[in-house]
C-alpha atoms as a PDB file:
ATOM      1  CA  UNK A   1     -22.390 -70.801  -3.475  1.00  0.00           C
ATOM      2  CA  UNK A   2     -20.634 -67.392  -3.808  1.00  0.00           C
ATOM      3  CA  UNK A   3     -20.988 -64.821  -0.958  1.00  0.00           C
ATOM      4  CA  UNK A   4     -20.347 -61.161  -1.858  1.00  0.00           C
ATOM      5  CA  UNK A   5     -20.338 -58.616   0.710  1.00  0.00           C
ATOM      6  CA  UNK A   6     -20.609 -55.240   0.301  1.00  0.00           C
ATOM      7  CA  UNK A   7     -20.960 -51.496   2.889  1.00  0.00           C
ATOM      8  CA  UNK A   8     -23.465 -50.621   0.344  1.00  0.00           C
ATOM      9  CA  UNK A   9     -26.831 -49.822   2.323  1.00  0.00           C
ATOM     10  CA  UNK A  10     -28.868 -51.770  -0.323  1.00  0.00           C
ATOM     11  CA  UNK A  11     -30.776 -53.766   2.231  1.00  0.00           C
ATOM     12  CA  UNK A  12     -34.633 -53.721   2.693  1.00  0.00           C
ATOM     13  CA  UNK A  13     -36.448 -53.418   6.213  1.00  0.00           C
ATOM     14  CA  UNK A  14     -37.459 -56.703   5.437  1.00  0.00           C
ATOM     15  CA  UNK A  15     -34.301 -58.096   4.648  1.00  0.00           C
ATOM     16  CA  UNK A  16     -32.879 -56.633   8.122  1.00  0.00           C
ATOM     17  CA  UNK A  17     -36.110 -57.767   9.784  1.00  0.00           C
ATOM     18  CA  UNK A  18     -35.921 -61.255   8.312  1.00  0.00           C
ATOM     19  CA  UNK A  19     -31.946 -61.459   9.437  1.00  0.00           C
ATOM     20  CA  UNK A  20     -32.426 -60.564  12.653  1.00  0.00           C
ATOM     21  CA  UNK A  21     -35.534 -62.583  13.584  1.00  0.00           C
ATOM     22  CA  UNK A  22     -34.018 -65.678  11.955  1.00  0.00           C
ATOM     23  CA  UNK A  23     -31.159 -66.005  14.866  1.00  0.00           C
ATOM     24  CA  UNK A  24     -34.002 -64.526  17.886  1.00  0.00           C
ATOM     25  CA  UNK A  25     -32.543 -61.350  18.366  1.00  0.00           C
ATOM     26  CA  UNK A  26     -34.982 -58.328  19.622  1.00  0.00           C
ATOM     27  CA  UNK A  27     -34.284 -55.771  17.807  1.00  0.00           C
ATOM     28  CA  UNK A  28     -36.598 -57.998  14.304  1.00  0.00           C
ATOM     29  CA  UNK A  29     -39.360 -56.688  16.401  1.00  0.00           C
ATOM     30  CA  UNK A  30     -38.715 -53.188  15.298  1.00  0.00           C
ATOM     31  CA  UNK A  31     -38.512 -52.942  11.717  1.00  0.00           C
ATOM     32  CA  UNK A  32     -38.478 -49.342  11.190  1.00  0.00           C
ATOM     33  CA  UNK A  33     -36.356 -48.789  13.941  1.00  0.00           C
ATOM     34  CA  UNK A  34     -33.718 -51.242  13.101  1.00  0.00           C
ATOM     35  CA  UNK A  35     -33.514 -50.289   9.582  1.00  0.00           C
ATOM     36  CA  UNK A  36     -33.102 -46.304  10.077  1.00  0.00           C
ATOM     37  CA  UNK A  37     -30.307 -47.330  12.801  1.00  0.00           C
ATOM     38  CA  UNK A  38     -28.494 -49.586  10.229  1.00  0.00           C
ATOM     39  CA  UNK A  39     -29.021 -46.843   7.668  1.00  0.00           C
ATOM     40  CA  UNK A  40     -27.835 -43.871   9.970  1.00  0.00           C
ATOM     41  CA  UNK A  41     -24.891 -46.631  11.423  1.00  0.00           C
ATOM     42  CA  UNK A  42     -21.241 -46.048  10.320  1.00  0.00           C
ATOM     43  CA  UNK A  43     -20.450 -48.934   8.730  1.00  0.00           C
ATOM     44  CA  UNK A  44     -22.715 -52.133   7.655  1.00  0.00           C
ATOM     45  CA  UNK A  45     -21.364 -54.617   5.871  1.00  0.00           C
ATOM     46  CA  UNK A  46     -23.321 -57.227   4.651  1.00  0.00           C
ATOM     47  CA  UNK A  47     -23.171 -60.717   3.214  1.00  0.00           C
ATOM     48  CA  UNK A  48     -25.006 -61.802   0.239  1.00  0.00           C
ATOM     49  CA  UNK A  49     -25.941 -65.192  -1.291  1.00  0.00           C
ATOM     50  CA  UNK A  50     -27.021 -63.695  -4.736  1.00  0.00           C
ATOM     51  CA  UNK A  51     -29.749 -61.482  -3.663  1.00  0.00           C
ATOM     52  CA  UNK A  52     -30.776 -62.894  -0.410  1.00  0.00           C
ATOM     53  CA  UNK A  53     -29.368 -61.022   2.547  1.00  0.00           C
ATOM     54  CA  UNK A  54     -27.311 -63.672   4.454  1.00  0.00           C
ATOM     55  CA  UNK A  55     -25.052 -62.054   7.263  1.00  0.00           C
ATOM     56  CA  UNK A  56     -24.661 -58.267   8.686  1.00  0.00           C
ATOM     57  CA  UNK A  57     -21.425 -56.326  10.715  1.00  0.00           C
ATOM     58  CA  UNK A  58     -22.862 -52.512  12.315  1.00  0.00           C
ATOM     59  CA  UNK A  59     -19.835 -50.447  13.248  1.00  0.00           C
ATOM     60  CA  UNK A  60     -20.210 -47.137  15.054  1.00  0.00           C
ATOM     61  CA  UNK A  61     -17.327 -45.048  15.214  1.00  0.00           C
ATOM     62  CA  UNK A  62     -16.224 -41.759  16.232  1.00  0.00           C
ATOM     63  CA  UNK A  63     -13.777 -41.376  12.733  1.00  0.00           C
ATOM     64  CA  UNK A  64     -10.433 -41.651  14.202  1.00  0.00           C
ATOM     65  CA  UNK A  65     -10.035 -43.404  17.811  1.00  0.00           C
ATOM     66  CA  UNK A  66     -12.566 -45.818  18.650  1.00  0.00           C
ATOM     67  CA  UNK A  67     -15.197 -47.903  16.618  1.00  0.00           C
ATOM     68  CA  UNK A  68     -17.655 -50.179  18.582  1.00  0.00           C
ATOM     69  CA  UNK A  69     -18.905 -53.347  16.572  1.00  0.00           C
ATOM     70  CA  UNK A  70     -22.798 -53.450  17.871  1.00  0.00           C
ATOM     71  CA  UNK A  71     -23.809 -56.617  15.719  1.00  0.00           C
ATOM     72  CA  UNK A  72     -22.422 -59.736  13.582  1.00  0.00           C
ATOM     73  CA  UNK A  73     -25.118 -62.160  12.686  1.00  0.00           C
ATOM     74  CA  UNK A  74     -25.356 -64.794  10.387  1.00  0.00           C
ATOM     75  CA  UNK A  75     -28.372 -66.600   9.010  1.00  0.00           C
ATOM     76  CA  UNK A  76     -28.322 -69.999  11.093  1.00  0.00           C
ATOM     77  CA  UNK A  77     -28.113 -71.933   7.558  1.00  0.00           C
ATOM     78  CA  UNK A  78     -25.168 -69.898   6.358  1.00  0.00           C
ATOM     79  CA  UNK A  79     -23.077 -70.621   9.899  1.00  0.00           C
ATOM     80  CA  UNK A  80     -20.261 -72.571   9.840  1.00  0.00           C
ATOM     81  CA  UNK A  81     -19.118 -70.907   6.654  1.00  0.00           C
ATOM     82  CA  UNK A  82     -16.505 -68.874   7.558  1.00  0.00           C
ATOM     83  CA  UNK A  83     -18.883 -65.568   6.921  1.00  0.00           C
ATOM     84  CA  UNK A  84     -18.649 -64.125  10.096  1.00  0.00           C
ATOM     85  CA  UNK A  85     -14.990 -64.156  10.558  1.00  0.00           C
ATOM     86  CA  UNK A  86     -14.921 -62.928   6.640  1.00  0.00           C
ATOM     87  CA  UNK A  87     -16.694 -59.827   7.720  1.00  0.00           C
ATOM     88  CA  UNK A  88     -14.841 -59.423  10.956  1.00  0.00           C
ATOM     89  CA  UNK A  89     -11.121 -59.762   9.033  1.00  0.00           C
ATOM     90  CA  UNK A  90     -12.747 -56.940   6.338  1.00  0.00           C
ATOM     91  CA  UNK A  91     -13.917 -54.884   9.612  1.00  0.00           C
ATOM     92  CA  UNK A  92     -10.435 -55.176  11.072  1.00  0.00           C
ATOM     93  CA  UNK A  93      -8.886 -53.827   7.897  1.00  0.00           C
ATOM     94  CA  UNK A  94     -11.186 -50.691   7.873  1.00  0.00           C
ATOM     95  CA  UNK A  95     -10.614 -50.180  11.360  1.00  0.00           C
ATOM     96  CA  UNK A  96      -6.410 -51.186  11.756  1.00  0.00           C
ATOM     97  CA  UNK A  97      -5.665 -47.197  12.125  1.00  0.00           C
ATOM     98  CA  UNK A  98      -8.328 -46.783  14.966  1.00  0.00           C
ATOM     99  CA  UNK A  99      -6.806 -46.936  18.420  1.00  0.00           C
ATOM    100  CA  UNK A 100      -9.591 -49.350  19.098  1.00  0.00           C
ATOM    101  CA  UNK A 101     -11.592 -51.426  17.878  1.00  0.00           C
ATOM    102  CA  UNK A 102     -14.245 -53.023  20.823  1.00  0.00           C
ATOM    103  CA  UNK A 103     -17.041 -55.400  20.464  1.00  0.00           C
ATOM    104  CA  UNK A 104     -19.144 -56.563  23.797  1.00  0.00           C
ATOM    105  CA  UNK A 105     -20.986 -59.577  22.979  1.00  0.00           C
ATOM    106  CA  UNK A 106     -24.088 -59.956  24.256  1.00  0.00           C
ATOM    107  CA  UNK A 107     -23.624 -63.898  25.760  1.00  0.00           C
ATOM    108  CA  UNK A 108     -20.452 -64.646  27.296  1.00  0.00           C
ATOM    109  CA  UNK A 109     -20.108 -67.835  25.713  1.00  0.00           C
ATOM    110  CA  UNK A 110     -19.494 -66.010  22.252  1.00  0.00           C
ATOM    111  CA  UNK A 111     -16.270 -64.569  23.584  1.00  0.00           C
ATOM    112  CA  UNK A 112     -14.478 -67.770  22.212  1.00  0.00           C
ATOM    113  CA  UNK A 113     -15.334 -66.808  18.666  1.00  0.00           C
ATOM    114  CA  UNK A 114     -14.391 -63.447  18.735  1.00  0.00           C
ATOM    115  CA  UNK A 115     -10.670 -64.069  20.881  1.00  0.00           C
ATOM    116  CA  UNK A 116     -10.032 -65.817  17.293  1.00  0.00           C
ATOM    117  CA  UNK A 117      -9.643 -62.653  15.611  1.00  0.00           C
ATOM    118  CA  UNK A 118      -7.173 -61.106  17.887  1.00  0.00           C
ATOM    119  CA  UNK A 119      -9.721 -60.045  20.542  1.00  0.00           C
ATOM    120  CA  UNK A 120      -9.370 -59.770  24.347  1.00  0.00           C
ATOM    121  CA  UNK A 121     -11.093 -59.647  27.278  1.00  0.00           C
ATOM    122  CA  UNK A 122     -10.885 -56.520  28.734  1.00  0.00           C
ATOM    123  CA  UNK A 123      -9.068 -57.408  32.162  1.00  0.00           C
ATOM    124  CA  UNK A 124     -10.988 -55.063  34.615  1.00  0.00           C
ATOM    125  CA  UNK A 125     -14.199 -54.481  31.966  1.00  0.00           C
ATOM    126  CA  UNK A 126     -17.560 -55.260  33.122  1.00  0.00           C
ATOM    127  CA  UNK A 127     -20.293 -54.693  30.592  1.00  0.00           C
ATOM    128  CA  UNK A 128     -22.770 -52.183  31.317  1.00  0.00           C
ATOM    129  CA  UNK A 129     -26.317 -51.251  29.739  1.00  0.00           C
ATOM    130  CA  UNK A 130     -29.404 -49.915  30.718  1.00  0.00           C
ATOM    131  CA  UNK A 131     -32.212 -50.690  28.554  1.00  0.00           C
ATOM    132  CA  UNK A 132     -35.311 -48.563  27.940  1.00  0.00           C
ATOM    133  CA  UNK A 133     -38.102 -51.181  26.197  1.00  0.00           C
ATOM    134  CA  UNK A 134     -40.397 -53.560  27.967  1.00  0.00           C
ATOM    135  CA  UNK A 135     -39.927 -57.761  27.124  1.00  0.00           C
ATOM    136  CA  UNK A 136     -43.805 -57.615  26.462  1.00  0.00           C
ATOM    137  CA  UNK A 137     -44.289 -57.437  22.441  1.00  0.00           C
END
């Protein structure tokens, strides 16, 4: 198996849809909507095993101080292959000249993962959202 990952926006809504869904995250229930934010995001780098859509970094960034990773997700029969942290090392590259580079995971118990490549918890950060959709589908 040979991964190649590319920034190229060459990913279906299905594809996206299909990603997403396959490791339970929300935002597979809006297919249009996840797509035209991936497509309108900064950066997305993806991971592919030949033409199958395997693993996805969004960036959003402001060009020069800050860039905010919103997702890393691998396909839960592609984890445990070093994919992630191969798109997080080619995000930190982009990135290195950016005062900051933040990511706020959305389970605490992922912070172990990401303290691997180089990042901390903040010391006084608290996460914050507010969310504007309803749970029911």
């Amino acid at each position: 198996m040979t991964i190649t990952y590319t920034e190229e926006k060459k990913f279906t809504q299905e594809e996206v849809q299909q990603l997403f869904l396959s490791v339970g995250w929300v935002s597979g229930k809006y297919p249009s909507r996840l797509y035209k934010a991936l497509i309108n995001s900064s950066t997305v780098l993806t991971a592919w095993d030949g033409d199958k859509l395997v693993g996805l970094v969004r960036v959003l960034d402001d060009s020069e101080m800050v860039a905010y990773i919103h997702y890393v997700l691998v396909k839960p029969d592609y984890q445990g292959q070093k994919i992630a942290g191969t798109m997080l090392g080619m995000i930190k590259e982009k990135y290195k000249g950016y005062l900051y580079l933040e990511i706020m995971p959305e389970e605490s118990k992922n912070a172990a993962f990401y303290e691997k490549f180089g990042f901390k918890v903040m010391a006084d950060g608290v996460a914050m959202q507010l969310c504007n959709f309803n749970n029911q589908y």
